[in-house]
Protein backbone atom coordinates (compact mmCIF):
# COMPACT_ATOMS: atom_id res chain seq x y z
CA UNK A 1 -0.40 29.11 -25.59
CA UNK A 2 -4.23 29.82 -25.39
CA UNK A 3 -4.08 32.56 -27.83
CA UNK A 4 -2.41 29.86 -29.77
CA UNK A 5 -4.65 27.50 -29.91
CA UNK A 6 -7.88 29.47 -30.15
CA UNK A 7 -6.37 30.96 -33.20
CA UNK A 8 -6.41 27.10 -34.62
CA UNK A 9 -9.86 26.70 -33.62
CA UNK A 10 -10.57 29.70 -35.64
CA UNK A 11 -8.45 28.63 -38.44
CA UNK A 12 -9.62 25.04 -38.70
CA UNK A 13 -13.49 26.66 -38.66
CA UNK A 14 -12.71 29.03 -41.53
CA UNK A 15 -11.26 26.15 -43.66
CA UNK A 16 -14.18 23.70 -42.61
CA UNK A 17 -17.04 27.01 -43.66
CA UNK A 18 -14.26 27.41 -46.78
CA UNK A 19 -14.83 23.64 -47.96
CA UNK A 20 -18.27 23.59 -47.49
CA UNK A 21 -19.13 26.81 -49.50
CA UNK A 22 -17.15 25.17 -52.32
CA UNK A 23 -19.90 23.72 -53.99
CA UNK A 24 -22.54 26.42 -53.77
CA UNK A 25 -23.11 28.15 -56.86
CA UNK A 26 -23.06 32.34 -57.12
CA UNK A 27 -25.80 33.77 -55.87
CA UNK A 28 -27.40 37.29 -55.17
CA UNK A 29 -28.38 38.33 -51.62
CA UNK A 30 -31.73 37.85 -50.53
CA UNK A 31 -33.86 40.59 -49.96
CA UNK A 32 -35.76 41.00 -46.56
CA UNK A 33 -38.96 41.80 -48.40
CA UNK A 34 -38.66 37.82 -49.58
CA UNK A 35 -38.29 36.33 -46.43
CA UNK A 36 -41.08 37.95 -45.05
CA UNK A 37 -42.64 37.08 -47.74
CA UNK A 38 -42.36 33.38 -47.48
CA UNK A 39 -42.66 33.75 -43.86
CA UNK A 40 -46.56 34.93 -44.69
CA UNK A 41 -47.11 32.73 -47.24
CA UNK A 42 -45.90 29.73 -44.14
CA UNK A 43 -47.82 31.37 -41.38
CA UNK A 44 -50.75 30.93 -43.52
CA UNK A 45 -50.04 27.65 -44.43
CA UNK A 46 -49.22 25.53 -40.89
CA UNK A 47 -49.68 22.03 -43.06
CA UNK A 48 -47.14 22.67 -45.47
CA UNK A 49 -45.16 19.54 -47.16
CA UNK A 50 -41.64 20.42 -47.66
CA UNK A 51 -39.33 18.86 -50.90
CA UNK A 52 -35.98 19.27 -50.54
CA UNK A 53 -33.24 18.66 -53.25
CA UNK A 54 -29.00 18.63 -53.54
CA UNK A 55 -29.23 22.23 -53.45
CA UNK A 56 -29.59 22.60 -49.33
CA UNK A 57 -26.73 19.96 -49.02
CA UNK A 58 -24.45 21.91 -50.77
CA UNK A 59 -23.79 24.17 -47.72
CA UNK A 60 -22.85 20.72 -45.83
CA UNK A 61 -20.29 20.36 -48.63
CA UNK A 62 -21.64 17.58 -50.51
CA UNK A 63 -21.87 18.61 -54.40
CA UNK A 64 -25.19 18.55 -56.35
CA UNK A 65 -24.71 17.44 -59.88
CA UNK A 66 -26.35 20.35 -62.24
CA UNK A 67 -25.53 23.50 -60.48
CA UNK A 68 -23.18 25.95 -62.85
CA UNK A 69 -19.66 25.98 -61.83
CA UNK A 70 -19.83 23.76 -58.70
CA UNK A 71 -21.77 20.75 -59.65
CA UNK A 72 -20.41 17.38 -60.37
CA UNK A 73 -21.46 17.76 -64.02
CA UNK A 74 -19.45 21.18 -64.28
CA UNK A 75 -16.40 20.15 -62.75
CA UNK A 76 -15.89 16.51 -63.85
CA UNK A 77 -16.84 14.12 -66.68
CA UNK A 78 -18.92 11.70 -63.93
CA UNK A 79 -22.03 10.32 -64.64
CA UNK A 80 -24.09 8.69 -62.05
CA UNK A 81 -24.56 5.07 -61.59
CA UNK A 82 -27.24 3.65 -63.81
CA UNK A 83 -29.56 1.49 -61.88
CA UNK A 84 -29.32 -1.28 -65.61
CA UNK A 85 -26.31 -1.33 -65.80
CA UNK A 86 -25.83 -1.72 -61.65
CA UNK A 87 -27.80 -5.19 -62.49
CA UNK A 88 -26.66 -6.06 -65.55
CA UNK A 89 -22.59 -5.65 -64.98
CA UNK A 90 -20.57 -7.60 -62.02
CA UNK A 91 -17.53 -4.85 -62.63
CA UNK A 92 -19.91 -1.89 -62.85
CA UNK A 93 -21.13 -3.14 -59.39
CA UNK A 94 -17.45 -3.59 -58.14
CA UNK A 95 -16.43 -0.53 -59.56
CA UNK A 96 -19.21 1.24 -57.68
CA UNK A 97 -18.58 -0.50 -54.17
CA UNK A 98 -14.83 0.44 -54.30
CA UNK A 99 -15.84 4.06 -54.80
CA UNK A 100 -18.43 4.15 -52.61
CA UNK A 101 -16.18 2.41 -49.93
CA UNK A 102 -13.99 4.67 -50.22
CA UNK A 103 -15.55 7.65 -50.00
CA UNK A 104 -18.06 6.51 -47.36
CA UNK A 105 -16.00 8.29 -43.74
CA UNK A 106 -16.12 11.39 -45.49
CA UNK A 107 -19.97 10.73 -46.92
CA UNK A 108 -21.35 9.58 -43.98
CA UNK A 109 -19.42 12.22 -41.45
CA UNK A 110 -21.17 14.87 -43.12
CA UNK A 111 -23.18 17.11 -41.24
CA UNK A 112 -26.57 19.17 -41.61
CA UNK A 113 -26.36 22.64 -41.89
CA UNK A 114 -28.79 25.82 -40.98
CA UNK A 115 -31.53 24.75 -43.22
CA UNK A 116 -31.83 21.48 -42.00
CA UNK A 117 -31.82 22.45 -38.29
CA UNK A 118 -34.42 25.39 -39.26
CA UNK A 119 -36.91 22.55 -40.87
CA UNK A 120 -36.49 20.29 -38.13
CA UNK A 121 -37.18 23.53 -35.56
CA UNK A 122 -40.32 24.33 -38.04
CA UNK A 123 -41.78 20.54 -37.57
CA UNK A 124 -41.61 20.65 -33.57
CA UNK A 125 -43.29 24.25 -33.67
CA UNK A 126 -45.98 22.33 -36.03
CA UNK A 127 -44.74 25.04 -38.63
CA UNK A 128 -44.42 22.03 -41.49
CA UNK A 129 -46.73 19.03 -42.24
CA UNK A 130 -43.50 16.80 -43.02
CA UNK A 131 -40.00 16.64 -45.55
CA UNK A 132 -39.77 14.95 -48.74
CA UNK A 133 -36.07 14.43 -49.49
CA UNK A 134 -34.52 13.67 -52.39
CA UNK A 135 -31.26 13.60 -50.89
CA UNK A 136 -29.82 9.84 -49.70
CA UNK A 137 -27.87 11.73 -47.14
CA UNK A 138 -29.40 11.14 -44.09
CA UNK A 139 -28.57 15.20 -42.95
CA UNK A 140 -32.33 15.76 -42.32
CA UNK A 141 -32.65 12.90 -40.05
CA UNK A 142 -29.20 13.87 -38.02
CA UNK A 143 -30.58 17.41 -37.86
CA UNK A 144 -34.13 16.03 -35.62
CA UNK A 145 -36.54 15.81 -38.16
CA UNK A 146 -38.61 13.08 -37.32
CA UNK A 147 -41.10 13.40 -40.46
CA UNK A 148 -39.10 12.55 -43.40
CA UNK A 149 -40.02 10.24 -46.68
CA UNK A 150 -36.62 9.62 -48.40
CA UNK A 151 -37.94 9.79 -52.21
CA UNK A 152 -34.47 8.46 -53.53
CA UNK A 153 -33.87 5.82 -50.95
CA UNK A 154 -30.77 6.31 -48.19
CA UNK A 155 -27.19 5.44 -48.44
CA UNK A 156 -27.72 4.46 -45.21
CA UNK A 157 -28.79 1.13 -46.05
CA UNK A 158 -27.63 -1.76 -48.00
CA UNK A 159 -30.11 -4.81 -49.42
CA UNK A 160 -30.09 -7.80 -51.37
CA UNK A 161 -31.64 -7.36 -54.60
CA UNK A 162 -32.88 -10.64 -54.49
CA UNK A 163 -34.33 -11.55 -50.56
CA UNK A 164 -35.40 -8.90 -47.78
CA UNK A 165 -31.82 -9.13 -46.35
CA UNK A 166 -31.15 -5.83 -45.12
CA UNK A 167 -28.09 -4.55 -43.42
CA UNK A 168 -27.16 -0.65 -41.89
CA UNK A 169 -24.13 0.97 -44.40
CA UNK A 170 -21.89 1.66 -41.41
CA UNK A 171 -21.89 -2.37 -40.47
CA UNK A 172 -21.16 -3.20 -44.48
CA UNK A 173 -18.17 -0.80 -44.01
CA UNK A 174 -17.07 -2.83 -41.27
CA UNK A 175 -17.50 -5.75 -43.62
CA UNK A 176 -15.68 -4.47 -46.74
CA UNK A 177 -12.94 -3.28 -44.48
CA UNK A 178 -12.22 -6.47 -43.72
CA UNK A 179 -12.04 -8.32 -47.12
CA UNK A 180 -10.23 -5.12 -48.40
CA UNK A 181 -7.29 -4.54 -45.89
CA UNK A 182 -5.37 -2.51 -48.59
CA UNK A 183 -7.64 0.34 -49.47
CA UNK A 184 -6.46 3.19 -46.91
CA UNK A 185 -6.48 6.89 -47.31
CA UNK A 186 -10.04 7.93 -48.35
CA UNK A 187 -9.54 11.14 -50.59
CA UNK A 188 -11.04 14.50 -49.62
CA UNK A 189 -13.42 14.98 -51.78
CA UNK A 190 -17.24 13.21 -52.27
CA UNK A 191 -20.31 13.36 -54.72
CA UNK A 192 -23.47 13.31 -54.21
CA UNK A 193 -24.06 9.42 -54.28
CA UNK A 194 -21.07 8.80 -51.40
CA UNK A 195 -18.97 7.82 -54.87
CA UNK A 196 -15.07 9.09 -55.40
CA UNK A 197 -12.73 8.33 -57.97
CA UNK A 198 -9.68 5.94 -57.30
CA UNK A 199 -7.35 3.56 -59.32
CA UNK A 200 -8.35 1.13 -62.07
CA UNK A 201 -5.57 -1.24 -60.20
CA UNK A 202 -7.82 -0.38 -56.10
CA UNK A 203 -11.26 -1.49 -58.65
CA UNK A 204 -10.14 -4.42 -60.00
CA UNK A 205 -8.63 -6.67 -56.81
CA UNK A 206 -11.85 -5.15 -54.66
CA UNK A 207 -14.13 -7.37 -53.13
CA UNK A 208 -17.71 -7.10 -52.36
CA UNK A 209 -20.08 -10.14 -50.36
CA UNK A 210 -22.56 -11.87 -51.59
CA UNK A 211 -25.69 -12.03 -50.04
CA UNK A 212 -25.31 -14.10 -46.12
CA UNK A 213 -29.14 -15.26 -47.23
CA UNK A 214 -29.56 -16.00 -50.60
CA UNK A 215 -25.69 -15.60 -52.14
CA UNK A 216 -27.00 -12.72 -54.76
CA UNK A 217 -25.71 -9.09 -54.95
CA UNK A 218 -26.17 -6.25 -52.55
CA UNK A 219 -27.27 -2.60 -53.51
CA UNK A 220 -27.41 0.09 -51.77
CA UNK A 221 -31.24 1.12 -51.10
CA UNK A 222 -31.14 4.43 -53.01
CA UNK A 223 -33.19 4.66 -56.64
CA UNK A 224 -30.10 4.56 -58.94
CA UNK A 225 -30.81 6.76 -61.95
CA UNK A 226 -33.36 4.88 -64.84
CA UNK A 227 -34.64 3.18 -61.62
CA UNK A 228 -38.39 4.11 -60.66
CA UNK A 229 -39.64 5.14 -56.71
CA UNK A 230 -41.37 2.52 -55.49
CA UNK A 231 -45.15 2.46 -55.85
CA UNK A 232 -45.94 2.66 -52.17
CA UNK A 233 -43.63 5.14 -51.64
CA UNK A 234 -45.02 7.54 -54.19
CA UNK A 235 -48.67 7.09 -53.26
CA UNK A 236 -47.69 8.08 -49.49
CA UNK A 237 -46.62 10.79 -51.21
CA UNK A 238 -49.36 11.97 -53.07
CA UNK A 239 -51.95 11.23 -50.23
CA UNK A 240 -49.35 13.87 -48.06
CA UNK A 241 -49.87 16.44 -50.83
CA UNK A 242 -53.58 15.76 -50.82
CA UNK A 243 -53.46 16.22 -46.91
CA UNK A 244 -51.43 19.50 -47.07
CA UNK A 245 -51.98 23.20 -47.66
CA UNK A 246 -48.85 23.50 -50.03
CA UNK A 247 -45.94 22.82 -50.86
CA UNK A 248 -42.31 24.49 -50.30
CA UNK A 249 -39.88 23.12 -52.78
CA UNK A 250 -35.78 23.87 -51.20
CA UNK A 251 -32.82 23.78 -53.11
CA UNK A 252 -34.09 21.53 -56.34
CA UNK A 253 -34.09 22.33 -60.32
CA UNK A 254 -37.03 19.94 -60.20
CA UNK A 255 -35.79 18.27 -63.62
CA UNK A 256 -35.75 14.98 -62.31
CA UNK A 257 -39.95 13.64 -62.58
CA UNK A 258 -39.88 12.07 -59.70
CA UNK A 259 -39.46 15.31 -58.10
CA UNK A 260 -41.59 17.75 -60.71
CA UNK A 261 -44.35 15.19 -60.43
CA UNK A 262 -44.87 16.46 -57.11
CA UNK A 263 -45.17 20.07 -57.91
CA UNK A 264 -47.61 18.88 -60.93
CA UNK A 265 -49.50 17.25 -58.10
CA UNK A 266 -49.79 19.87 -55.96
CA UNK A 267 -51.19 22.13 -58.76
CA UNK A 268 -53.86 19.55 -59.19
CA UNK A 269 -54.97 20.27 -56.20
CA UNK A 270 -55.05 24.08 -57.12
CA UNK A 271 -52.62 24.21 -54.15
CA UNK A 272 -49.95 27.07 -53.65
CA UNK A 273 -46.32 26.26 -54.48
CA UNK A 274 -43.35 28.43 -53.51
CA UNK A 275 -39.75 27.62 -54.55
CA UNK A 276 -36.22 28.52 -53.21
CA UNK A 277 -33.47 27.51 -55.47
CA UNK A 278 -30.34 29.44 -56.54
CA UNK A 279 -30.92 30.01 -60.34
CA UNK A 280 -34.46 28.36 -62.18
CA UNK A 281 -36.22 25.42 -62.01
CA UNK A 282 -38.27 23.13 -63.84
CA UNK A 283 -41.63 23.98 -62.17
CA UNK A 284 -40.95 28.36 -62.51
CA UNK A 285 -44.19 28.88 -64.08
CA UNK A 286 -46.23 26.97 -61.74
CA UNK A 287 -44.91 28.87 -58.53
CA UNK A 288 -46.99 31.31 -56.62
CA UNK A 289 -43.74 32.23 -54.68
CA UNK A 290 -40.23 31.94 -56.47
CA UNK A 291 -37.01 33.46 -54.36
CA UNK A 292 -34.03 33.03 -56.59
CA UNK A 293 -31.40 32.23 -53.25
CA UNK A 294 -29.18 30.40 -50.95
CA UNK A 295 -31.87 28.51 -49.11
CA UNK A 296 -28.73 29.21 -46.05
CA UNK A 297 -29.86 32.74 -46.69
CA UNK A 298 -33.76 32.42 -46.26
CA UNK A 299 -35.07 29.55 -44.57
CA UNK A 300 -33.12 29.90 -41.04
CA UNK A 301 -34.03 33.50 -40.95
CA UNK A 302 -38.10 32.39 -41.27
CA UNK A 303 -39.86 32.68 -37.69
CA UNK A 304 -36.43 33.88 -36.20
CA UNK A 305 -37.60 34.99 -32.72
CA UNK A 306 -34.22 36.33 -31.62
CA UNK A 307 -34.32 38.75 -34.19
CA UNK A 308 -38.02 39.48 -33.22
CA UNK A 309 -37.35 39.79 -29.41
CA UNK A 310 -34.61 42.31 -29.94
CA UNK A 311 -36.97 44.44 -32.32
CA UNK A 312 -39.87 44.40 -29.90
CA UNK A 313 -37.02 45.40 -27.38
């Protein structure tokens, strides 16, 4: 019976690493000459500012969009909400509550994976200055880091678009659940945005509350695509590049400004900038460090003292 059962353990944890790997792209193994090489480059460098991107999520088994193969773009004909027509359309907005209703459990159960416990590790051994995420996925925060700027927003939170009502995502679940007793059975899969794809018929007869304050629409707080980062949001930003030593840009093609900007910032400065990213990015020709890799494969092996202590031994 216990043979039994561990067995089940094992084979529920080789399906659970088997999902999760199903959205990283191919990749070459990193060499050990690289890691120590960014390891230098860190040691160096204790006030580094760290930008993360979809890339490092992947290994949680949430999809980025552009990666060859795996990404939402390669596999399905999905494009991501538009923050214009979010405003403009009352059944783009339903459309996108049902989805993101939907595929919320599975969203918001997701959890962080080796590179988000290793950055977390890094900012309590004063390793890193803070993270910039582009991710609305919260896994950075669940993995103990306390120094994070969400560029994109969270899906964490919903708010009126029109008061300073705020509300926490898990409590507007509770909400929709209850105006939309019929929706059962979340499917498997999830994007990047917490959005799935279900039935015209499920879209149409959803419903979605106004505003308790003011009676206008709710959003959740994330910077839909076409929508710009909040000016007090990007100035923190800049003054933590002007405050750091460098920057270490994880698992991002950079193609989206908000992002690149950033980098282009950091060069200003006549800063260093190293990159890990499986395949190239926007910002190639501005790195002084590029490792083409799983960031799975690099950044939890940086500052590894296990492996030290049984070399010194």
């Amino acid at each position: 019976m216990r043979v039994n059962f561990l067995l089940r353990l094992q084979s529920t944890a080789l399906q659970r690493r088997s999902v999760q790997q199903q959205y990283v792209p191919q990749h070459k193994p990193v060499f050990d000459d690289d890691i120590k090489r960014l390891e230098d480059f860190l040691l160096s460098k204790p006030n580094i500012l760290v930008l993360t991107g979809a890339g490092i999520s992947t290994e949680s088994g949430i999809p980025d969009y552009r990666s060859e193969g795996v990404g939402l773009y390669a596999r399905t004909n999905h494009k991501p909400i538009q923050h214009i027509e979010f405003l403009n359309s009352a059944n783009v907005r339903k459309r996108y509550w049902a989805r993101n209703f939907v595929g919320w459990p599975n969203f918001s159960a997701t959890q962080p994976n080796g590179t988000h416990h290793a950055l977390a590790r890094f900012e309590r051994e004063m390793r890193v200055q803070s993270v910039v995420t582009q991710n609305v996925d919260r896994l950075h925060t669940k993995a103990g880091s306390k120094n994070v700027v969400e560029l994109h927003g969270s899906g964490y939170v919903v708010k009126c678009l029109s008061c300073d009502y705020r509300i926490d995502r898990h409590e507007f679940q509770n909400i929709l659940s209850s105006l939309n007793p019929a929706f059962k059975d979340a499917p498997a899969m999830i994007r990047p945005d917490g959005d799935v794809d279900i039935p015209q018929e499920y879209i149409d007869n959803f419903q979605i509350p106004p505003c308790p304050q003011c009676s206008n629409n709710l959003k959740p707080e994330i910077v839909f695509f076409g929508d710009s980062v909040p000016k007090e949001r990007v100035d923190l930003i800049a003054k933590m590049v002007y405050d750091s030593d460098g920057l270490l840009v994880l698992g991002s093609s950079l193609l989206v400004f908000s992002g690149y900007r950033i980098v282009l910032q950091t060069k200003d400065l006549k800063l260093p900038v190293a990159i890990v990213n499986i395949g190239e990015t926007r910002a190639d020709h501005l790195a002084d460090i590029k490792i083409s890799a799983k960031c799975g494969d690099v950044i939890p092996k940086l500052f590894d003292f296990r492996k030290n202590s049984k070399t010194t031994a």
